[in-house]
PDB file of N, CA and C in Angstrom:
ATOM      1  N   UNK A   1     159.817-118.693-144.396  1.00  0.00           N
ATOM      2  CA  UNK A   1     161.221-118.348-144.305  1.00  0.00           C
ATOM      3  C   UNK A   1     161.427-117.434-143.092  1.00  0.00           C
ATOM      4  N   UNK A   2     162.971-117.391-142.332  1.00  0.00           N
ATOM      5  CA  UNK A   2     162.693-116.820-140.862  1.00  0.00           C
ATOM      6  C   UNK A   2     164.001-115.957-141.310  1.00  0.00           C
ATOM      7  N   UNK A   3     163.895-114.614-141.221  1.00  0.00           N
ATOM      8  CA  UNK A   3     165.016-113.535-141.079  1.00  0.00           C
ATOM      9  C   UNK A   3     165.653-113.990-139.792  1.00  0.00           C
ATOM     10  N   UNK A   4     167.175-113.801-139.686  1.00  0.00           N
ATOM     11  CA  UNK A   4     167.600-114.056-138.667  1.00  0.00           C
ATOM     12  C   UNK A   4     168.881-113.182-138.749  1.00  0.00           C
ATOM     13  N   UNK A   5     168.867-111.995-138.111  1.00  0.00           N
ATOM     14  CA  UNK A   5     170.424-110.814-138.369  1.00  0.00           C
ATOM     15  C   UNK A   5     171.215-111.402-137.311  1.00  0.00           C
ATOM     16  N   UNK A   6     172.352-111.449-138.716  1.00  0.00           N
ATOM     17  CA  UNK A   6     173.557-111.783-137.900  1.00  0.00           C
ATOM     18  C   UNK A   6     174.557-110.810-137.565  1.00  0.00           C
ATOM     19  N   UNK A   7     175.006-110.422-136.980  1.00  0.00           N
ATOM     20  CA  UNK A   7     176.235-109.255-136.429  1.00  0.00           C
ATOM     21  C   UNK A   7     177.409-109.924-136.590  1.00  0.00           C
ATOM     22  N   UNK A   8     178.667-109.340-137.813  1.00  0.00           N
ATOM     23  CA  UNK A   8     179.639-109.455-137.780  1.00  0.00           C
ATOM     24  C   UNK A   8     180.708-108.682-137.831  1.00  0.00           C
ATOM     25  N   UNK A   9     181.890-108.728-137.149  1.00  0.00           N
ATOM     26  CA  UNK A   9     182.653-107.706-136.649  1.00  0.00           C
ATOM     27  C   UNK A   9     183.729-107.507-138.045  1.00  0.00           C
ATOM     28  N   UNK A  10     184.527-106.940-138.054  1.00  0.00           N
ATOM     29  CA  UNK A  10     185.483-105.852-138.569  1.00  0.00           C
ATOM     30  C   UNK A  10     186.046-106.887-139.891  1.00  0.00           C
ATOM     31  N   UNK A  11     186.470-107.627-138.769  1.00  0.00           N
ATOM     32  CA  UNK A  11     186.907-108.972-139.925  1.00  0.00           C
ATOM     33  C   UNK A  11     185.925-109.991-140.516  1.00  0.00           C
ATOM     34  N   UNK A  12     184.911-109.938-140.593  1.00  0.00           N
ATOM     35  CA  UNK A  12     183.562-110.602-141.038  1.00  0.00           C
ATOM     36  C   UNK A  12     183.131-112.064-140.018  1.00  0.00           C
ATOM     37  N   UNK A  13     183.483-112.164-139.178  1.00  0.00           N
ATOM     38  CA  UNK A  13     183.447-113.020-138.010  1.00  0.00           C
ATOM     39  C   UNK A  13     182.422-112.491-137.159  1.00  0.00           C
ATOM     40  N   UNK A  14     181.184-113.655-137.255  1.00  0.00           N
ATOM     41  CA  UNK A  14     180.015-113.895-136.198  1.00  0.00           C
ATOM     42  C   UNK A  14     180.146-113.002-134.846  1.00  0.00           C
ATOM     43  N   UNK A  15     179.740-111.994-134.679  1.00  0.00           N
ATOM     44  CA  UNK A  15     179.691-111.399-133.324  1.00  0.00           C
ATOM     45  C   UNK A  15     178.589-112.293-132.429  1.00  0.00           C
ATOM     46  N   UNK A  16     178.498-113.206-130.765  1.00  0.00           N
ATOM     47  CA  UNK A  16     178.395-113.574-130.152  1.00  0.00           C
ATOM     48  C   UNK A  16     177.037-112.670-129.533  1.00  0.00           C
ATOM     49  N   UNK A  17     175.735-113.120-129.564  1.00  0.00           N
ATOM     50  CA  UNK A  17     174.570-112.492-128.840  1.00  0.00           C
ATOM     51  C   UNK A  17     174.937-112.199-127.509  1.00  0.00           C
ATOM     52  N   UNK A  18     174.138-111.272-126.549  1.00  0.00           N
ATOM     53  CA  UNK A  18     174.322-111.081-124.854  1.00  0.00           C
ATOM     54  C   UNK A  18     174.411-112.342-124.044  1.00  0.00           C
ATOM     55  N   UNK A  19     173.083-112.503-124.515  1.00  0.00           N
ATOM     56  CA  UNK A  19     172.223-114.228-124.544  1.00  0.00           C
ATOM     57  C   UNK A  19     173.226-115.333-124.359  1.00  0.00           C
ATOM     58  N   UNK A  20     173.538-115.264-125.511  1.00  0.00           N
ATOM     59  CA  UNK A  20     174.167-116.411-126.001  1.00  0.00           C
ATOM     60  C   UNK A  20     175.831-116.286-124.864  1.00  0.00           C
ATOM     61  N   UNK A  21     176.257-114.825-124.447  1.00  0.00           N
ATOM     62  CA  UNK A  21     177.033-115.258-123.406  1.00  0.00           C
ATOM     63  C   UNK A  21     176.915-115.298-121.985  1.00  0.00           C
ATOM     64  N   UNK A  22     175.861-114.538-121.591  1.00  0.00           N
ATOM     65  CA  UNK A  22     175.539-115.122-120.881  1.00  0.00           C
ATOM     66  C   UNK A  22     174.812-116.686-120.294  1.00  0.00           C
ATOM     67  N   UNK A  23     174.474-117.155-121.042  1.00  0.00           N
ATOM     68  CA  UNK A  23     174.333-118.782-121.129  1.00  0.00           C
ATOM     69  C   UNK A  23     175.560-119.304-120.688  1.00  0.00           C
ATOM     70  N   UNK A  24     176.449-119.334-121.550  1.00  0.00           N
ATOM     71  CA  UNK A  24     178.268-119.706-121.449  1.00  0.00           C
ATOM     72  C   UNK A  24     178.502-119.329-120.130  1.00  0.00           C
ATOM     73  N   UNK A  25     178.150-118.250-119.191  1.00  0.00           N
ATOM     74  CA  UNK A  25     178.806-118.032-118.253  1.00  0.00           C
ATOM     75  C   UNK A  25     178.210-119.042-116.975  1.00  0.00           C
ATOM     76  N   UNK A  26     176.572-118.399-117.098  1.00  0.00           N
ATOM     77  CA  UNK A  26     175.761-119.737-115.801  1.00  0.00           C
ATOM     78  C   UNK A  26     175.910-121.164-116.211  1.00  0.00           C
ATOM     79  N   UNK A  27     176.496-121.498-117.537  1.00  0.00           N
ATOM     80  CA  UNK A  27     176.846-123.177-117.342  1.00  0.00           C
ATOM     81  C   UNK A  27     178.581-123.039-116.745  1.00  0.00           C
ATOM     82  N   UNK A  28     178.970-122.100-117.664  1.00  0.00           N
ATOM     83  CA  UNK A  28     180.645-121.820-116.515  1.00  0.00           C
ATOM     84  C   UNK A  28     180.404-121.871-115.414  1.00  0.00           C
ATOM     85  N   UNK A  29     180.036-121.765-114.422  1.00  0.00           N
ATOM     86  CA  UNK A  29     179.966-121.135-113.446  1.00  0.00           C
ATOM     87  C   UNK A  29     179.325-122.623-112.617  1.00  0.00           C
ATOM     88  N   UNK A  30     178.423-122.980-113.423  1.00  0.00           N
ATOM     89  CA  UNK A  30     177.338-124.207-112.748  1.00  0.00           C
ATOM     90  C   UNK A  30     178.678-125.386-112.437  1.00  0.00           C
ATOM     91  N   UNK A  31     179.754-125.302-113.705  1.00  0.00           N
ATOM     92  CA  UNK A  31     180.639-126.767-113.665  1.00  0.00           C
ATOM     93  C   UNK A  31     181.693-126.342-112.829  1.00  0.00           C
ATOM     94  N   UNK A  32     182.050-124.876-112.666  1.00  0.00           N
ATOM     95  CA  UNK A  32     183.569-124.526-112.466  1.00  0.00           C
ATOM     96  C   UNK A  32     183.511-123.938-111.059  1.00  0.00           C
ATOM     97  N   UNK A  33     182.475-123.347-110.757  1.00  0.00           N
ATOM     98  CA  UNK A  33     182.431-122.834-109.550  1.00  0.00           C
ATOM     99  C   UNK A  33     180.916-123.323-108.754  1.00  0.00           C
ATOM    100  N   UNK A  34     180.896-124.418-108.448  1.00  0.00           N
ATOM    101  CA  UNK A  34     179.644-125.097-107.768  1.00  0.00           C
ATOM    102  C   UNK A  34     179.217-124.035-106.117  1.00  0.00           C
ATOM    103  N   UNK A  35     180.488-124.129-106.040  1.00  0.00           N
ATOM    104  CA  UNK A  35     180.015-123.160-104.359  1.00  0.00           C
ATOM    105  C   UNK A  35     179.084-121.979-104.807  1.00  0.00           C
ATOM    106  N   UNK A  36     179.000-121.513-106.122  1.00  0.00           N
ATOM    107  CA  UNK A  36     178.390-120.306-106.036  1.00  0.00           C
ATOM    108  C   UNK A  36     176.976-120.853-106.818  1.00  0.00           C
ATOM    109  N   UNK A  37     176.192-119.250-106.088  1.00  0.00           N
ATOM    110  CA  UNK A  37     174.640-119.821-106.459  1.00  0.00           C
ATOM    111  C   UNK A  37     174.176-118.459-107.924  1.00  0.00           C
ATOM    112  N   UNK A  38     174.300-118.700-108.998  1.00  0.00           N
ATOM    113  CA  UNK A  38     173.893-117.721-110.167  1.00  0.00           C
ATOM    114  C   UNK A  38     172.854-117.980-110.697  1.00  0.00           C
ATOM    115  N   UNK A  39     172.044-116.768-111.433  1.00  0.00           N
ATOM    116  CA  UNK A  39     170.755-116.961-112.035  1.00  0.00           C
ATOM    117  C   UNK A  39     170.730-115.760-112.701  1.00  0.00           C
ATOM    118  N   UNK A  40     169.829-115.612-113.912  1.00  0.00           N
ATOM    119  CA  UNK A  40     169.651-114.823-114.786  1.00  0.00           C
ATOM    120  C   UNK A  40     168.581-113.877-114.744  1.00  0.00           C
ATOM    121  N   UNK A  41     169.021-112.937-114.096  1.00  0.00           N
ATOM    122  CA  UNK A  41     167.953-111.762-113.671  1.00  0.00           C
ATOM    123  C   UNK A  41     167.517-110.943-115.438  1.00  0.00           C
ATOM    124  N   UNK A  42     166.215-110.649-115.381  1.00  0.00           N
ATOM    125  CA  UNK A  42     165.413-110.149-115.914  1.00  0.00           C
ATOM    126  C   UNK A  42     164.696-108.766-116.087  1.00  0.00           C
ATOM    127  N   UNK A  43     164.868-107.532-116.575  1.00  0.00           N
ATOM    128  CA  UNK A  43     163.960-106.774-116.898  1.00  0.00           C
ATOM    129  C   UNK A  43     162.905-106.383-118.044  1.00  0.00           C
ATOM    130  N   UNK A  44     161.469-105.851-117.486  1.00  0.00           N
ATOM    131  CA  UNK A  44     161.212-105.562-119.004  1.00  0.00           C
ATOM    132  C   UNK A  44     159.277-104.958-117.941  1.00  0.00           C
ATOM    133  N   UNK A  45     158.869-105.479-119.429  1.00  0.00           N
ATOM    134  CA  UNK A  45     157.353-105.419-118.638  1.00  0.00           C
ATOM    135  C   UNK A  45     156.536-106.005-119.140  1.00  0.00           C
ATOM    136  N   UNK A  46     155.170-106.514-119.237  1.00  0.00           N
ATOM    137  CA  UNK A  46     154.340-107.386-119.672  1.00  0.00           C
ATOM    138  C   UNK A  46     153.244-107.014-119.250  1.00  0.00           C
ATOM    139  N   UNK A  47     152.237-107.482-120.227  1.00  0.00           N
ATOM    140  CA  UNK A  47     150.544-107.248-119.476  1.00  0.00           C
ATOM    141  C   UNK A  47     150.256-108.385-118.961  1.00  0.00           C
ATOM    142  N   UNK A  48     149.429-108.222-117.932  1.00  0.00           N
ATOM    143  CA  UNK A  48     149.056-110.115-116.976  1.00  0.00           C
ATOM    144  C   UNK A  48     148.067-110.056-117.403  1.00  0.00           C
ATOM    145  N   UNK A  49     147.124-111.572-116.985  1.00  0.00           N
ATOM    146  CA  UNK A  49     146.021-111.867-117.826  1.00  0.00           C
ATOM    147  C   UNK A  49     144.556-110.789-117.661  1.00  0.00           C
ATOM    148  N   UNK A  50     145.001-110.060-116.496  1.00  0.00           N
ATOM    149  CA  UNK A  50     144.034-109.097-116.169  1.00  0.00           C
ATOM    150  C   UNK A  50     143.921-107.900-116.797  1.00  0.00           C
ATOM    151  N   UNK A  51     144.804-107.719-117.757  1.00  0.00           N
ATOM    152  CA  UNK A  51     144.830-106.757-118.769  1.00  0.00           C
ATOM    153  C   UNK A  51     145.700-105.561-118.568  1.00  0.00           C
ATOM    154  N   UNK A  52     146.520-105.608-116.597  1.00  0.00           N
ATOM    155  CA  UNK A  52     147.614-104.804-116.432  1.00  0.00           C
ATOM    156  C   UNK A  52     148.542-104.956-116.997  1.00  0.00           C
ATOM    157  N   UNK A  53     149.035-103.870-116.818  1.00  0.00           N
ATOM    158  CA  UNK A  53     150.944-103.802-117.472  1.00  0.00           C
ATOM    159  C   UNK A  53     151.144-103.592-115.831  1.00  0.00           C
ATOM    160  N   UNK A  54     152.208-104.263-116.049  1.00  0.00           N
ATOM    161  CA  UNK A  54     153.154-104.908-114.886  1.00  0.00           C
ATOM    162  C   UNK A  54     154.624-104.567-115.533  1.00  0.00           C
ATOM    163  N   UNK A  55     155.412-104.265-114.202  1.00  0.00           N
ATOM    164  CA  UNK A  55     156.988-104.017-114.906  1.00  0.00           C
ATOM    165  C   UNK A  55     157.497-104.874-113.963  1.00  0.00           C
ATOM    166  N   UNK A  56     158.491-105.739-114.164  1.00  0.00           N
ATOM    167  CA  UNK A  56     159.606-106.288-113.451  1.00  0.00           C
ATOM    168  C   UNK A  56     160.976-105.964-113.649  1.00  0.00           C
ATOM    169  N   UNK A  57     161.672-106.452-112.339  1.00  0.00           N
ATOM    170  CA  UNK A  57     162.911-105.962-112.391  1.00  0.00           C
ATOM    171  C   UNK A  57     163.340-104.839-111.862  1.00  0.00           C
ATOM    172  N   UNK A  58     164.754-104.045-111.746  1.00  0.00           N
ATOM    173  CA  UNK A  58     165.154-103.112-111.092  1.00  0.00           C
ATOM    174  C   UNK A  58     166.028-102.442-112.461  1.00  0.00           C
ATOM    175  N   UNK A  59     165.390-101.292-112.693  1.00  0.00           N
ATOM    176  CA  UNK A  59     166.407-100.787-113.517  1.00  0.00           C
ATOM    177  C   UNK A  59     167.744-100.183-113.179  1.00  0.00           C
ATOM    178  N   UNK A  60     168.461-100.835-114.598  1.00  0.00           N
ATOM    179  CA  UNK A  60     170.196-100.862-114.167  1.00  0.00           C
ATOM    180  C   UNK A  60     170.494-102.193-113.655  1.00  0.00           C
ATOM    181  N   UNK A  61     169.917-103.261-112.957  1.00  0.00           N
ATOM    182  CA  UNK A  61     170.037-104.616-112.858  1.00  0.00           C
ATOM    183  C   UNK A  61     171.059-105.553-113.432  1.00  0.00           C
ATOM    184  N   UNK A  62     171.683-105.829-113.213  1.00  0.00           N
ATOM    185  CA  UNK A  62     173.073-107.113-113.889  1.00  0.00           C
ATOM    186  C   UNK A  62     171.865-107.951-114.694  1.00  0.00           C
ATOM    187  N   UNK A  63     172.888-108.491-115.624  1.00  0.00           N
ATOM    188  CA  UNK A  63     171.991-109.135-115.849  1.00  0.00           C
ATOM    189  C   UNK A  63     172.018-110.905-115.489  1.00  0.00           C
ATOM    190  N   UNK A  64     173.064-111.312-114.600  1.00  0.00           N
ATOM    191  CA  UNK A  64     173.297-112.280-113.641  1.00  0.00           C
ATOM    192  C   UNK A  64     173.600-111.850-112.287  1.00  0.00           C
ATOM    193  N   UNK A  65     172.618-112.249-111.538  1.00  0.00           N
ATOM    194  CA  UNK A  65     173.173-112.368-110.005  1.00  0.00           C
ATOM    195  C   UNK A  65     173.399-113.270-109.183  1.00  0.00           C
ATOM    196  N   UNK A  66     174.094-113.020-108.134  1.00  0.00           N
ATOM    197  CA  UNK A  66     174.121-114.520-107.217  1.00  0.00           C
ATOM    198  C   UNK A  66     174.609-114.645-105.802  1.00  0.00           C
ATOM    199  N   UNK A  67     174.801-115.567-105.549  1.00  0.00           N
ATOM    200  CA  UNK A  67     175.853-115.572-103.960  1.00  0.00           C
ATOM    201  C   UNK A  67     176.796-115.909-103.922  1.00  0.00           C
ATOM    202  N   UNK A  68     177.784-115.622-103.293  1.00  0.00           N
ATOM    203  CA  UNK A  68     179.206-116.250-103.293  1.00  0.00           C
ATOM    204  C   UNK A  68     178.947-116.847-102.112  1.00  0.00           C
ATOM    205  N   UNK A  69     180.040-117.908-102.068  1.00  0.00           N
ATOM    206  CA  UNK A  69     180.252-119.159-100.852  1.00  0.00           C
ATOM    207  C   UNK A  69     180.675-118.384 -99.112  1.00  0.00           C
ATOM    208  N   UNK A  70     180.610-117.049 -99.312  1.00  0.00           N
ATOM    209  CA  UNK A  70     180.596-116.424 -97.936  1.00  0.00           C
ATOM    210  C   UNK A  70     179.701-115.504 -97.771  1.00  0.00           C
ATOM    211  N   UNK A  71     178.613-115.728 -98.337  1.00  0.00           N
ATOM    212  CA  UNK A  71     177.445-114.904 -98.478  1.00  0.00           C
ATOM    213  C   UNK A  71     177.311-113.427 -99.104  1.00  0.00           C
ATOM    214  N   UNK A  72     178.902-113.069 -99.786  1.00  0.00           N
ATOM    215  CA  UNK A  72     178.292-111.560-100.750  1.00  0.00           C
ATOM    216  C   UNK A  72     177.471-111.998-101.707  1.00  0.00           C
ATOM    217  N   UNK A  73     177.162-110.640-102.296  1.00  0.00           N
ATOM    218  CA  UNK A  73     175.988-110.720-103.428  1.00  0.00           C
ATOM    219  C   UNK A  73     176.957-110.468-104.747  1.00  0.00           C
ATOM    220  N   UNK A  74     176.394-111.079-105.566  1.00  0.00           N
ATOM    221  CA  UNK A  74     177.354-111.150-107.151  1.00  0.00           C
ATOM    222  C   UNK A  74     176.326-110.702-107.969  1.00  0.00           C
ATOM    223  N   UNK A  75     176.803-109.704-108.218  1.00  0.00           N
ATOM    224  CA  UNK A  75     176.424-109.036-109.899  1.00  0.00           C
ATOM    225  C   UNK A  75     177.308-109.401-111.178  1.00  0.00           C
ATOM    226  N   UNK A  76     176.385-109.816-112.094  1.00  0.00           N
ATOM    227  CA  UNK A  76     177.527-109.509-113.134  1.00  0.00           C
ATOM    228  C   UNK A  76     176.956-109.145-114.692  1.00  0.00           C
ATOM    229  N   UNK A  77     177.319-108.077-114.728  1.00  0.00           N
ATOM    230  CA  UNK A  77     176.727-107.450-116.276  1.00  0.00           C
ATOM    231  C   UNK A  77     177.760-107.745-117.568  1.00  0.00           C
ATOM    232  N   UNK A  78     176.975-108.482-118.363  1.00  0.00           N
ATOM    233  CA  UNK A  78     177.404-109.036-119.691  1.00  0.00           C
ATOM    234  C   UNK A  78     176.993-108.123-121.130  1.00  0.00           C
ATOM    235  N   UNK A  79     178.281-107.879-121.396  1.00  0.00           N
ATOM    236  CA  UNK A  79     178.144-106.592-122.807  1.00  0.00           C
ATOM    237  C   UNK A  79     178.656-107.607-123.994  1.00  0.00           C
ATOM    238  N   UNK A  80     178.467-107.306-125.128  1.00  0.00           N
ATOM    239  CA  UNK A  80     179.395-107.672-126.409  1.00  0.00           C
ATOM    240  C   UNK A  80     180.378-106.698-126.125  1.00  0.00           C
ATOM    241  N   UNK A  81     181.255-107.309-127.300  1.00  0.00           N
ATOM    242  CA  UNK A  81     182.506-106.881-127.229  1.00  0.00           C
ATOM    243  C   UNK A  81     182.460-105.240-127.510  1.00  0.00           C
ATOM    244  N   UNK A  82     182.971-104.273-126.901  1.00  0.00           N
ATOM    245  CA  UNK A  82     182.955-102.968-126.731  1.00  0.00           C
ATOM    246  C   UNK A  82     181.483-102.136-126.505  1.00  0.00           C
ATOM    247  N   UNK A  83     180.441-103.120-125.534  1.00  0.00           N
ATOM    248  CA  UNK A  83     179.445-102.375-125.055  1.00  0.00           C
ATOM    249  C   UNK A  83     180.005-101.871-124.116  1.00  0.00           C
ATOM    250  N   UNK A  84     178.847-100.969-124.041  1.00  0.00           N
ATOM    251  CA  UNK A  84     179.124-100.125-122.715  1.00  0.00           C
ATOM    252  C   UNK A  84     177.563-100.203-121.176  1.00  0.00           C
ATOM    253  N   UNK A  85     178.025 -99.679-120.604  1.00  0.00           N
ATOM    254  CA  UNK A  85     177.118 -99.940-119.296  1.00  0.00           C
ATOM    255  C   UNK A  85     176.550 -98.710-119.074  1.00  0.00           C
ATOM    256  N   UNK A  86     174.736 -98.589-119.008  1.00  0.00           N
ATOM    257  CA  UNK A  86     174.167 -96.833-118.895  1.00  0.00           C
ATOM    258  C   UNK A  86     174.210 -96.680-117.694  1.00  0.00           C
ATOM    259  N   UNK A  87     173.816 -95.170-117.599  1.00  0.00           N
ATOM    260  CA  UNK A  87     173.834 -94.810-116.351  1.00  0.00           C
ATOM    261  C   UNK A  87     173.147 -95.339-115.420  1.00  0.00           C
ATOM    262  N   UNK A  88     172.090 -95.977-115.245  1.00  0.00           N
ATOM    263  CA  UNK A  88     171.016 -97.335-114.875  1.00  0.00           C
ATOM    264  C   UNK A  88     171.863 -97.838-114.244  1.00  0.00           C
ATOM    265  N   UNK A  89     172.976 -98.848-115.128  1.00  0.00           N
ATOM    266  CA  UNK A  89     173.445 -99.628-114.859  1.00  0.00           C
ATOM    267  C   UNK A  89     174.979 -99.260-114.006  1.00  0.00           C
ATOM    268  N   UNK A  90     175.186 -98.133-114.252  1.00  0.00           N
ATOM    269  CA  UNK A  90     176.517 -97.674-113.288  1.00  0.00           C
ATOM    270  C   UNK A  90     175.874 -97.596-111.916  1.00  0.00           C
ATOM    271  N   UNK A  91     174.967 -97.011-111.502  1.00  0.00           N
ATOM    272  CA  UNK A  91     174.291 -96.553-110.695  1.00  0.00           C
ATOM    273  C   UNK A  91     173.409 -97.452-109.860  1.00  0.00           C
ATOM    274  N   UNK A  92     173.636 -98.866-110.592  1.00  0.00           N
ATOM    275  CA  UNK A  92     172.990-100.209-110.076  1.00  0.00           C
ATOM    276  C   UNK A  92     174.769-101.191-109.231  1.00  0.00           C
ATOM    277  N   UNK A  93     175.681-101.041-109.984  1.00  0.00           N
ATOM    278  CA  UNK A  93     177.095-100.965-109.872  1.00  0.00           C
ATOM    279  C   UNK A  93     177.316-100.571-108.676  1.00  0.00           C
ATOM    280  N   UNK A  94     177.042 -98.940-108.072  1.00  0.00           N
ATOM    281  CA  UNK A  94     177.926 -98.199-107.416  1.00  0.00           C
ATOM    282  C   UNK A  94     176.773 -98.930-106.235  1.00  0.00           C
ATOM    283  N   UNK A  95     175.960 -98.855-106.439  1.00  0.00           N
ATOM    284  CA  UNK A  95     175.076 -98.812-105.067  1.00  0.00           C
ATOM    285  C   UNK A  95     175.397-100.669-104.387  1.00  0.00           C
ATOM    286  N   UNK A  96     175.838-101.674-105.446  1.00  0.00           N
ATOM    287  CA  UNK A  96     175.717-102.940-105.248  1.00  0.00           C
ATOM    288  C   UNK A  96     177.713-103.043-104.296  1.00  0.00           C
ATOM    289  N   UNK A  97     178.418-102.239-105.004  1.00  0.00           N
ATOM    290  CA  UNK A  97     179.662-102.159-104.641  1.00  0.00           C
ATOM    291  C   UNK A  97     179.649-100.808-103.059  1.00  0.00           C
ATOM    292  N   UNK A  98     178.881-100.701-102.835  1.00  0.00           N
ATOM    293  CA  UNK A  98     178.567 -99.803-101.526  1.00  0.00           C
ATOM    294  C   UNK A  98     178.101-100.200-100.277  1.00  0.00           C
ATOM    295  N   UNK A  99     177.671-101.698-100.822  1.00  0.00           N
ATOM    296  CA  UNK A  99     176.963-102.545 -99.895  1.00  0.00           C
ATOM    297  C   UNK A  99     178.077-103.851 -99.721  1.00  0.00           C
ATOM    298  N   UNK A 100     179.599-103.563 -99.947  1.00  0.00           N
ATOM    299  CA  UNK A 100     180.498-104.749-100.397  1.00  0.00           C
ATOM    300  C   UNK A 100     180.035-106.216-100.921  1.00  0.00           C
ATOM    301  N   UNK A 101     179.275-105.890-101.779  1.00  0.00           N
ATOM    302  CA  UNK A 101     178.768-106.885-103.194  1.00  0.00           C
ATOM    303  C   UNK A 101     179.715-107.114-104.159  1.00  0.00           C
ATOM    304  N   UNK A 102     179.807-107.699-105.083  1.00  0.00           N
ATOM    305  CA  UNK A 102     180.772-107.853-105.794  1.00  0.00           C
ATOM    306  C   UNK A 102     179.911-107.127-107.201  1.00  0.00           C
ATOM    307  N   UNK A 103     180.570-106.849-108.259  1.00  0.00           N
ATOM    308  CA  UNK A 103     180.064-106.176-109.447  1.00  0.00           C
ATOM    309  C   UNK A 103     181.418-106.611-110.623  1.00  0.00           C
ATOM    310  N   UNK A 104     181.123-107.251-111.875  1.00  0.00           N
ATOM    311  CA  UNK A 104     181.682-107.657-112.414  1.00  0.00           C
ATOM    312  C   UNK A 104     181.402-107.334-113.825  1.00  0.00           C
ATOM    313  N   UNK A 105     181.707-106.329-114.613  1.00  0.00           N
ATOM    314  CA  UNK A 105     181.116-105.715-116.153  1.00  0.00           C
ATOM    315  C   UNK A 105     182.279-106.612-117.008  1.00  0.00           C
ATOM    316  N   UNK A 106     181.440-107.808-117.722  1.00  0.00           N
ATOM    317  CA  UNK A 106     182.220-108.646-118.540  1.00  0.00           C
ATOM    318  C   UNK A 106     181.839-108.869-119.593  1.00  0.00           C
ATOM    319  N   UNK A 107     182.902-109.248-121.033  1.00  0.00           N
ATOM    320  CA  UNK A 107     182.385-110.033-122.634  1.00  0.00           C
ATOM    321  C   UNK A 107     182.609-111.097-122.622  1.00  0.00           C
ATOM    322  N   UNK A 108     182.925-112.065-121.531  1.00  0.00           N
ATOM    323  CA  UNK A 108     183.077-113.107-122.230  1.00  0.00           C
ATOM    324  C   UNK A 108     183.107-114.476-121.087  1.00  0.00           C
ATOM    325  N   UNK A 109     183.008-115.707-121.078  1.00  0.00           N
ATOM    326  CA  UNK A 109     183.304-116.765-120.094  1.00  0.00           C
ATOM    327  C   UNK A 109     184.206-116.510-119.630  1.00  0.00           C
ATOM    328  N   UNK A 110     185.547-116.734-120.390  1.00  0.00           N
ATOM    329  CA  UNK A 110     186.733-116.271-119.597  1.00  0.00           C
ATOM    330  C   UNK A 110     187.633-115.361-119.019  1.00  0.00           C
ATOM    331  N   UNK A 111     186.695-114.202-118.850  1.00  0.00           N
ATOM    332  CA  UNK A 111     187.010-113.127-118.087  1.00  0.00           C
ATOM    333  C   UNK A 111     186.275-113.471-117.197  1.00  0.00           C
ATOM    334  N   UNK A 112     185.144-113.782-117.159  1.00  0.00           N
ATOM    335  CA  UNK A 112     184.175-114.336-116.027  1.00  0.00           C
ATOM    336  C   UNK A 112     184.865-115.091-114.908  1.00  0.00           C
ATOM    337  N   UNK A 113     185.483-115.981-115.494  1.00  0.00           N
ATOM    338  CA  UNK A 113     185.980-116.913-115.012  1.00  0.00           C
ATOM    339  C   UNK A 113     187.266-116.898-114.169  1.00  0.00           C
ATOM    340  N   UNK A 114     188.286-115.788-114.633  1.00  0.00           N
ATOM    341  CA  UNK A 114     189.047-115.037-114.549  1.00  0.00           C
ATOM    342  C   UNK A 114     188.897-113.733-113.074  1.00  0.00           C
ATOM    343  N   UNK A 115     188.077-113.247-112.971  1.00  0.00           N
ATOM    344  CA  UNK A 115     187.508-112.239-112.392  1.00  0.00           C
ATOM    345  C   UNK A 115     186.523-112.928-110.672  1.00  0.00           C
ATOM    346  N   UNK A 116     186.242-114.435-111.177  1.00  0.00           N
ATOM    347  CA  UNK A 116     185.280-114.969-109.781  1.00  0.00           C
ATOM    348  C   UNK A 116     186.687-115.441-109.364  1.00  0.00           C
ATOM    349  N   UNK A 117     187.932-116.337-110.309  1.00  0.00           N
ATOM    350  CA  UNK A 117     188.945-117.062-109.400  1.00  0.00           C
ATOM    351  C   UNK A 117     189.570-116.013-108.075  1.00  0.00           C
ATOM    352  N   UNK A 118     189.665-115.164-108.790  1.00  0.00           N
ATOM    353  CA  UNK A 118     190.250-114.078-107.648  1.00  0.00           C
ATOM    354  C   UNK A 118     189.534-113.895-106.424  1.00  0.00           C
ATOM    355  N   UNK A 119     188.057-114.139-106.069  1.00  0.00           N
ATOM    356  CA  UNK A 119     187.306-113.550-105.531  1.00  0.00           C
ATOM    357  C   UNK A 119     186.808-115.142-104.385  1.00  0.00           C
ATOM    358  N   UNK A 120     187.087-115.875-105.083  1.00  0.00           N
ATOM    359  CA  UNK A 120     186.829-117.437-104.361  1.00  0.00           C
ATOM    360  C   UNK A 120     187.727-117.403-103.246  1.00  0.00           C
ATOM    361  N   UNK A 121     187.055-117.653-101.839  1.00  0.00           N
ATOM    362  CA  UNK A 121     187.649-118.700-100.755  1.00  0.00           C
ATOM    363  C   UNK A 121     187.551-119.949-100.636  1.00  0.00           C
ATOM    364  N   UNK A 122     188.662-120.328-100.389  1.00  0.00           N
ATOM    365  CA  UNK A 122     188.732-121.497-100.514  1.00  0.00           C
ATOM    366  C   UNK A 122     188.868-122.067 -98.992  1.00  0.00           C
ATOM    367  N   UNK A 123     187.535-122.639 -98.505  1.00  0.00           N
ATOM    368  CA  UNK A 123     187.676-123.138 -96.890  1.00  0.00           C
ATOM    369  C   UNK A 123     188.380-124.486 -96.383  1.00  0.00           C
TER     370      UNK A 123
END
């Protein structure tokens, strides 16, 4: 038998994994906005077969990044509904928006979606 916790909000309705929206967004994104190039950046750490611990990633990291069709860099950090972003991650934000990158703290596809239309040229 497999435990599997489910998170449900106020009104007893399925709260939506990180995961699970970010997925929704890189297939959004794959059908709706082809000019752009997204991928699902990663942190954490692991031992390799040599018996090191190894860390990857940049802490504070989006947890999607990408290119836009005029070569900025796209961040975009995906919360559930009323997460919040740590200081890591503000501080991954300020430095990505300092370099005129784009930075995008979103819950959902269609804010996603919402938030790149604005940002698209259209050549």
């Amino acid at each position: 038998m497999v435990m599997v916790k489910i998170t449900l909000d106020a009104c007893g309705e399925r709260l939506m994994k990180e995961t699970d929206i970010v997925k929704q967004i890189l297939i959004g994104i794959g059908r709706e906005f082809p000019m752009i190039r997204a991928w699902r950046q990663n942190t954490g750490a692991t031992v390799n077969p040599n018996g090191q611990f190894v860390k990857f990633g940049i802490p504070g990291q989006a947890d999607i990044s990408g290119i836009m069709q005029d070569g900025r860099r796209l961040e975009i950090e995906v919360k559930r509904p009323g997460g919040k972003i740590s200081d890591d991650q503000f501080s991954f934000k300020k430095m990505i928006q300092s370099h005129e990158g784009l930075y995008f703290l979103v819950y959902s596809w269609e804010e996603t979606r919402d938030a790149l239309s604005k940002h698209i040229i259209l050549w």
